[in-house]
Protein backbone atom coordinates (compact mmCIF):
# COMPACT_ATOMS: atom_id res chain seq x y z
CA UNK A 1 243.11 278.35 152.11
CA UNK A 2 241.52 275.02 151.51
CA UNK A 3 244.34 274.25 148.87
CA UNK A 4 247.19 274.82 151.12
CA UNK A 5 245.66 272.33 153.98
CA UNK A 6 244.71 269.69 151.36
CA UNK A 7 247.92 269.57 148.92
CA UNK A 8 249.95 268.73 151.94
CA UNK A 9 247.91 266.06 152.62
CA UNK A 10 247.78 264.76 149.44
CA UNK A 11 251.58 264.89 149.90
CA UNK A 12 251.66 263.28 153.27
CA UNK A 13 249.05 260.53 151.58
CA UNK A 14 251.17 259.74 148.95
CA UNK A 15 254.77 259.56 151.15
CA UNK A 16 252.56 257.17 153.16
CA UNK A 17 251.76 254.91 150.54
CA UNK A 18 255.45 255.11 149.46
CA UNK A 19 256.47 254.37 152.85
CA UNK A 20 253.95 251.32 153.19
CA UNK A 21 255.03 249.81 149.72
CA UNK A 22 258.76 249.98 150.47
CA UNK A 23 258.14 248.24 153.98
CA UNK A 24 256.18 245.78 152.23
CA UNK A 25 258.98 245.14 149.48
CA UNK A 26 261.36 245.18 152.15
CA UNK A 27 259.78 242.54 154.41
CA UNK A 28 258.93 240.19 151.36
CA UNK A 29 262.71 240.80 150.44
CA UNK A 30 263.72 239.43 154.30
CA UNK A 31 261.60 236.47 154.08
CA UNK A 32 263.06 235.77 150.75
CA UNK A 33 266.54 236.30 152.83
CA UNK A 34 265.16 233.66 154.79
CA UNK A 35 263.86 231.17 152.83
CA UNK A 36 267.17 230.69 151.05
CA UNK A 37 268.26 230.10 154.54
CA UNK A 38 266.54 227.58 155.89
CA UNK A 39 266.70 224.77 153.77
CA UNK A 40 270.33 224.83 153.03
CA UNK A 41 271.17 225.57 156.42
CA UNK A 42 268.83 222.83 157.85
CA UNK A 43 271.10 220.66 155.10
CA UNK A 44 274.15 221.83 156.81
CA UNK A 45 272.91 220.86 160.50
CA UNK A 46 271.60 217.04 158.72
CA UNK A 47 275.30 216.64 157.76
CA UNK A 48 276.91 217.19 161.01
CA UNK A 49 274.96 215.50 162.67
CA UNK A 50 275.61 212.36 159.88
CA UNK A 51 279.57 213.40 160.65
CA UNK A 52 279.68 214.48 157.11
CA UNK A 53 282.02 217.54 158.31
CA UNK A 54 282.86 218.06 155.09
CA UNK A 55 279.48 218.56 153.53
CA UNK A 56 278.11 220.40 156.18
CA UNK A 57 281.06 223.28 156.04
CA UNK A 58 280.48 223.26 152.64
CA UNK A 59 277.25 224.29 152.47
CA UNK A 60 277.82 226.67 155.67
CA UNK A 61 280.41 228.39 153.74
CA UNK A 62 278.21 228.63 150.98
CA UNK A 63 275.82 230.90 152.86
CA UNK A 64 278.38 233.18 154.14
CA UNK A 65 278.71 235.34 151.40
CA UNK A 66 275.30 236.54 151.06
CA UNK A 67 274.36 236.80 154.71
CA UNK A 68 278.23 238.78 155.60
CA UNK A 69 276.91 241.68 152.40
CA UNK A 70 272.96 241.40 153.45
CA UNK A 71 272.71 240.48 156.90
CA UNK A 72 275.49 241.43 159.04
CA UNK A 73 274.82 241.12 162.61
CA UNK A 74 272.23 238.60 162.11
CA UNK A 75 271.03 236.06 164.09
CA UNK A 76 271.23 233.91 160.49
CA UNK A 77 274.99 235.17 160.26
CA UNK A 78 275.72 234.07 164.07
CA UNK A 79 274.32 230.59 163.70
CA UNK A 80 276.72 230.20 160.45
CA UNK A 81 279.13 231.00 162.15
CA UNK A 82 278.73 228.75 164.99
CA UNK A 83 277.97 226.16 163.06
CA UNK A 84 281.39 226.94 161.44
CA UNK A 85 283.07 226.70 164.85
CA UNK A 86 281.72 223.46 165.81
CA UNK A 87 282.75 221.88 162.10
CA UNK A 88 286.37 223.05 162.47
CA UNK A 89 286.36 222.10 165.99
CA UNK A 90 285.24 218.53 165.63
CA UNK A 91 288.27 218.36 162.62
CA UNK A 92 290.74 219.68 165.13
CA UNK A 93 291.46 222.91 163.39
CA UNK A 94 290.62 225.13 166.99
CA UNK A 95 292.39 228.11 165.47
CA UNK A 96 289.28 228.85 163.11
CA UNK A 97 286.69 227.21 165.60
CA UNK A 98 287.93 229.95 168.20
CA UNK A 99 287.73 233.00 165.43
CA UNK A 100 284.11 231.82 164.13
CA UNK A 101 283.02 230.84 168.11
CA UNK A 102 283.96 234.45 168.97
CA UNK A 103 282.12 235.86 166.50
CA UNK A 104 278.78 233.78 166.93
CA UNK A 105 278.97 235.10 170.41
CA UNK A 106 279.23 238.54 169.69
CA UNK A 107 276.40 238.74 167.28
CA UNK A 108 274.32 236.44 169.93
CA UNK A 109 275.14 238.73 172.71
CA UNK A 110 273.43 241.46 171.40
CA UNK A 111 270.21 240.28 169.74
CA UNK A 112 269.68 237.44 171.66
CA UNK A 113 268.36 237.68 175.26
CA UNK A 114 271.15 236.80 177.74
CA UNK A 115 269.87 233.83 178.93
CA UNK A 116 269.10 231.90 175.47
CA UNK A 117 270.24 228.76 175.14
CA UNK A 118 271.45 229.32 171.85
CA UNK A 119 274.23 232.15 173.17
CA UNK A 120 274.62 229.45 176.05
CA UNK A 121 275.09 226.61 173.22
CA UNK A 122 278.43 229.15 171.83
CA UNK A 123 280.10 230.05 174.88
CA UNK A 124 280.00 226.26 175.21
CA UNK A 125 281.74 226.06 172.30
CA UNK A 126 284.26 228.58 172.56
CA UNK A 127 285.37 227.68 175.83
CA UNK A 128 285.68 223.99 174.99
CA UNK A 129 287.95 225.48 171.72
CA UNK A 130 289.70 227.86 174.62
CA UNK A 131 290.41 225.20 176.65
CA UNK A 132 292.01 223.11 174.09
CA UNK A 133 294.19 225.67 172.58
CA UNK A 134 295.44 225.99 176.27
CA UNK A 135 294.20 229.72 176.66
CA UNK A 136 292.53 229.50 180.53
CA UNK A 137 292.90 233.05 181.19
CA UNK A 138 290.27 233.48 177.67
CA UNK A 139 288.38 230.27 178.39
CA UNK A 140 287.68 231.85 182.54
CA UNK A 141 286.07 235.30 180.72
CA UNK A 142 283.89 233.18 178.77
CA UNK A 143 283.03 230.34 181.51
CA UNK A 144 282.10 233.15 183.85
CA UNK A 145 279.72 234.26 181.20
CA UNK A 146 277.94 230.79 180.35
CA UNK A 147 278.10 230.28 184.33
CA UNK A 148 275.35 233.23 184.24
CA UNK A 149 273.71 231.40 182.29
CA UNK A 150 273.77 227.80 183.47
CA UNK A 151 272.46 229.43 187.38
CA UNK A 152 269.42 230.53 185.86
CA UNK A 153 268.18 226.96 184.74
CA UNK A 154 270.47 224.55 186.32
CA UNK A 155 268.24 221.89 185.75
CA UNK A 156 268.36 222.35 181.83
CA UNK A 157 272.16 222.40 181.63
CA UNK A 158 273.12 219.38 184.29
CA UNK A 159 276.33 218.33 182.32
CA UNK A 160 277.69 221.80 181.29
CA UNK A 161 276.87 223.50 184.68
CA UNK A 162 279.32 221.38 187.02
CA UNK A 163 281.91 221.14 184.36
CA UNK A 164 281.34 224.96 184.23
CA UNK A 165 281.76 225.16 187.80
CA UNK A 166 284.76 222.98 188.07
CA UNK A 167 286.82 224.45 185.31
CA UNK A 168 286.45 227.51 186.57
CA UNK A 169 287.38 227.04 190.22
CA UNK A 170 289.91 224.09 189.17
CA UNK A 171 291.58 228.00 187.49
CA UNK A 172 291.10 229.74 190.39
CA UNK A 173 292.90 227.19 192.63
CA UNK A 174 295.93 227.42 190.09
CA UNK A 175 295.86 231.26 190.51
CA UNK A 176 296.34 230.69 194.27
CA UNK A 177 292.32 232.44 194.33
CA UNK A 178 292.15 230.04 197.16
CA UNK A 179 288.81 231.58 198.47
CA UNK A 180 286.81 231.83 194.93
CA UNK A 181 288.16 228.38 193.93
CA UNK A 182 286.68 226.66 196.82
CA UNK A 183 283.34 228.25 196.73
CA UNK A 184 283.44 227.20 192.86
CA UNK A 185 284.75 223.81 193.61
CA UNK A 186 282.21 222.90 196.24
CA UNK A 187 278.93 224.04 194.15
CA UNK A 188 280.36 221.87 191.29
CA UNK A 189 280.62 218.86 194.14
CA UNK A 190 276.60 219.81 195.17
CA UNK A 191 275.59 220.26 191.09
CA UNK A 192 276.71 216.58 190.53
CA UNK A 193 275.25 214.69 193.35
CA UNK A 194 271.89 216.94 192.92
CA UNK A 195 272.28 215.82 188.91
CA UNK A 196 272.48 212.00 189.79
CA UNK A 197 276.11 211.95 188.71
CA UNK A 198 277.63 211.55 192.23
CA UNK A 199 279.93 208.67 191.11
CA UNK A 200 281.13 210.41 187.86
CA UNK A 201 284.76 210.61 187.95
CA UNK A 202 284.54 214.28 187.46
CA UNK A 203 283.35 214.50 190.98
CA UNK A 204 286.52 212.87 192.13
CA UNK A 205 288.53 215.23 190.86
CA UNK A 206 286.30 218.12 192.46
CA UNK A 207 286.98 216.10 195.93
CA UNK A 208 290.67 216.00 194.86
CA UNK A 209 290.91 219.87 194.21
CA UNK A 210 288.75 220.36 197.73
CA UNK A 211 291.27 217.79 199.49
């Protein structure tokens, strides 16, 4: 009787200890995933910021590989390809900014919480990409979204949140949304006074649109 309560155990004992061992190997095995991250990746954001867009998408294409087969969905993968987005951006090429932007802001939406600045920091992107490629109707979806964003901390995004604002009611207006446009329109007029930019020109178009 004893036997058949104690083998089990011994079973259960030893599929723990498997268990525990293979979580360990598989955390050591994600912090080695990391630490072949961070340093090239901190490289990559050194470069950009040095306007060596070269070096930096370099190195940023580098890591794909890797993190695409290893990591998919990752918040490492997402912040590649951002920083993808904002390279071929800043050379012009807004085809690829727009496909790596989207991306990013996929992988951000779901395992980052909805107000991080980081998600915030890729809708910027991709709607700046949207807007020059000339798609409004994509660039509104995604200024709606960073708009949810920007109202919960005003204060922390004081240039993006009235340009926000205005973009998106200045798209409205064209729609003939007359009623959403000038509710847009006139907290974009109250975010730049409140933000000390009352005499930025962007204000004057705001007036213009409310006019």
């Amino acid at each position: 009787m004893r036997l058949k309560v104690v083998v089990p155990l011994l079973i259960f004992a030893a599929g723990l200890g498997g268990y525990l061992l293979w979580g360990q190997a598989k955390e050591r095995a994600a912090l080695e995933r990391d630490r072949r991250f961070v340093n090239p990746y901190s490289d990559a954001i050194d470069a950009f910021n040095q306007k060596r867009y070269t070096d930096a998408e370099a190195i940023l294409t580098g890591l794909l590989p890797e993190l695409e087969k290893d990591s998919p969905g990752s918040a490492n993968l997402a912040s590649v390809y951002h920083g993808l987005g904002a390279v071929d951006h800043m050379q012009h090429r807004d085809a690829e900014a727009d496909g790596y932007y989207r991306k990013a802001v996929a992988i951000r939406t779901k395992v980052l919480p909805s107000n991080d600045p980081e998600l915030a920091s890729s809708l910027s992107g991709l709607c700046q990409t949207l807007h020059d490629e000339g798609l409004e109707a994509d660039a509104d979806v995604y200024d709606r979204q960073a708009l949810e964003i920007y109202r919960r901390a005003p204060g922390k995004y004081r240039v993006d949140y009235p340009v926000t604002l205005f973009n998106i009611g200045d798209f409205a207006m064209r729609q003939h949304r007359n009623q959403d446009a000038e509710s847009l329109l006139k907290e974009a007029a109250d975010a730049y006074e409140k933000f000390g930019t009352a005499k930025s020109k962007n204000l004057a178009l705001v007036d213009a649109r409310l006019g």
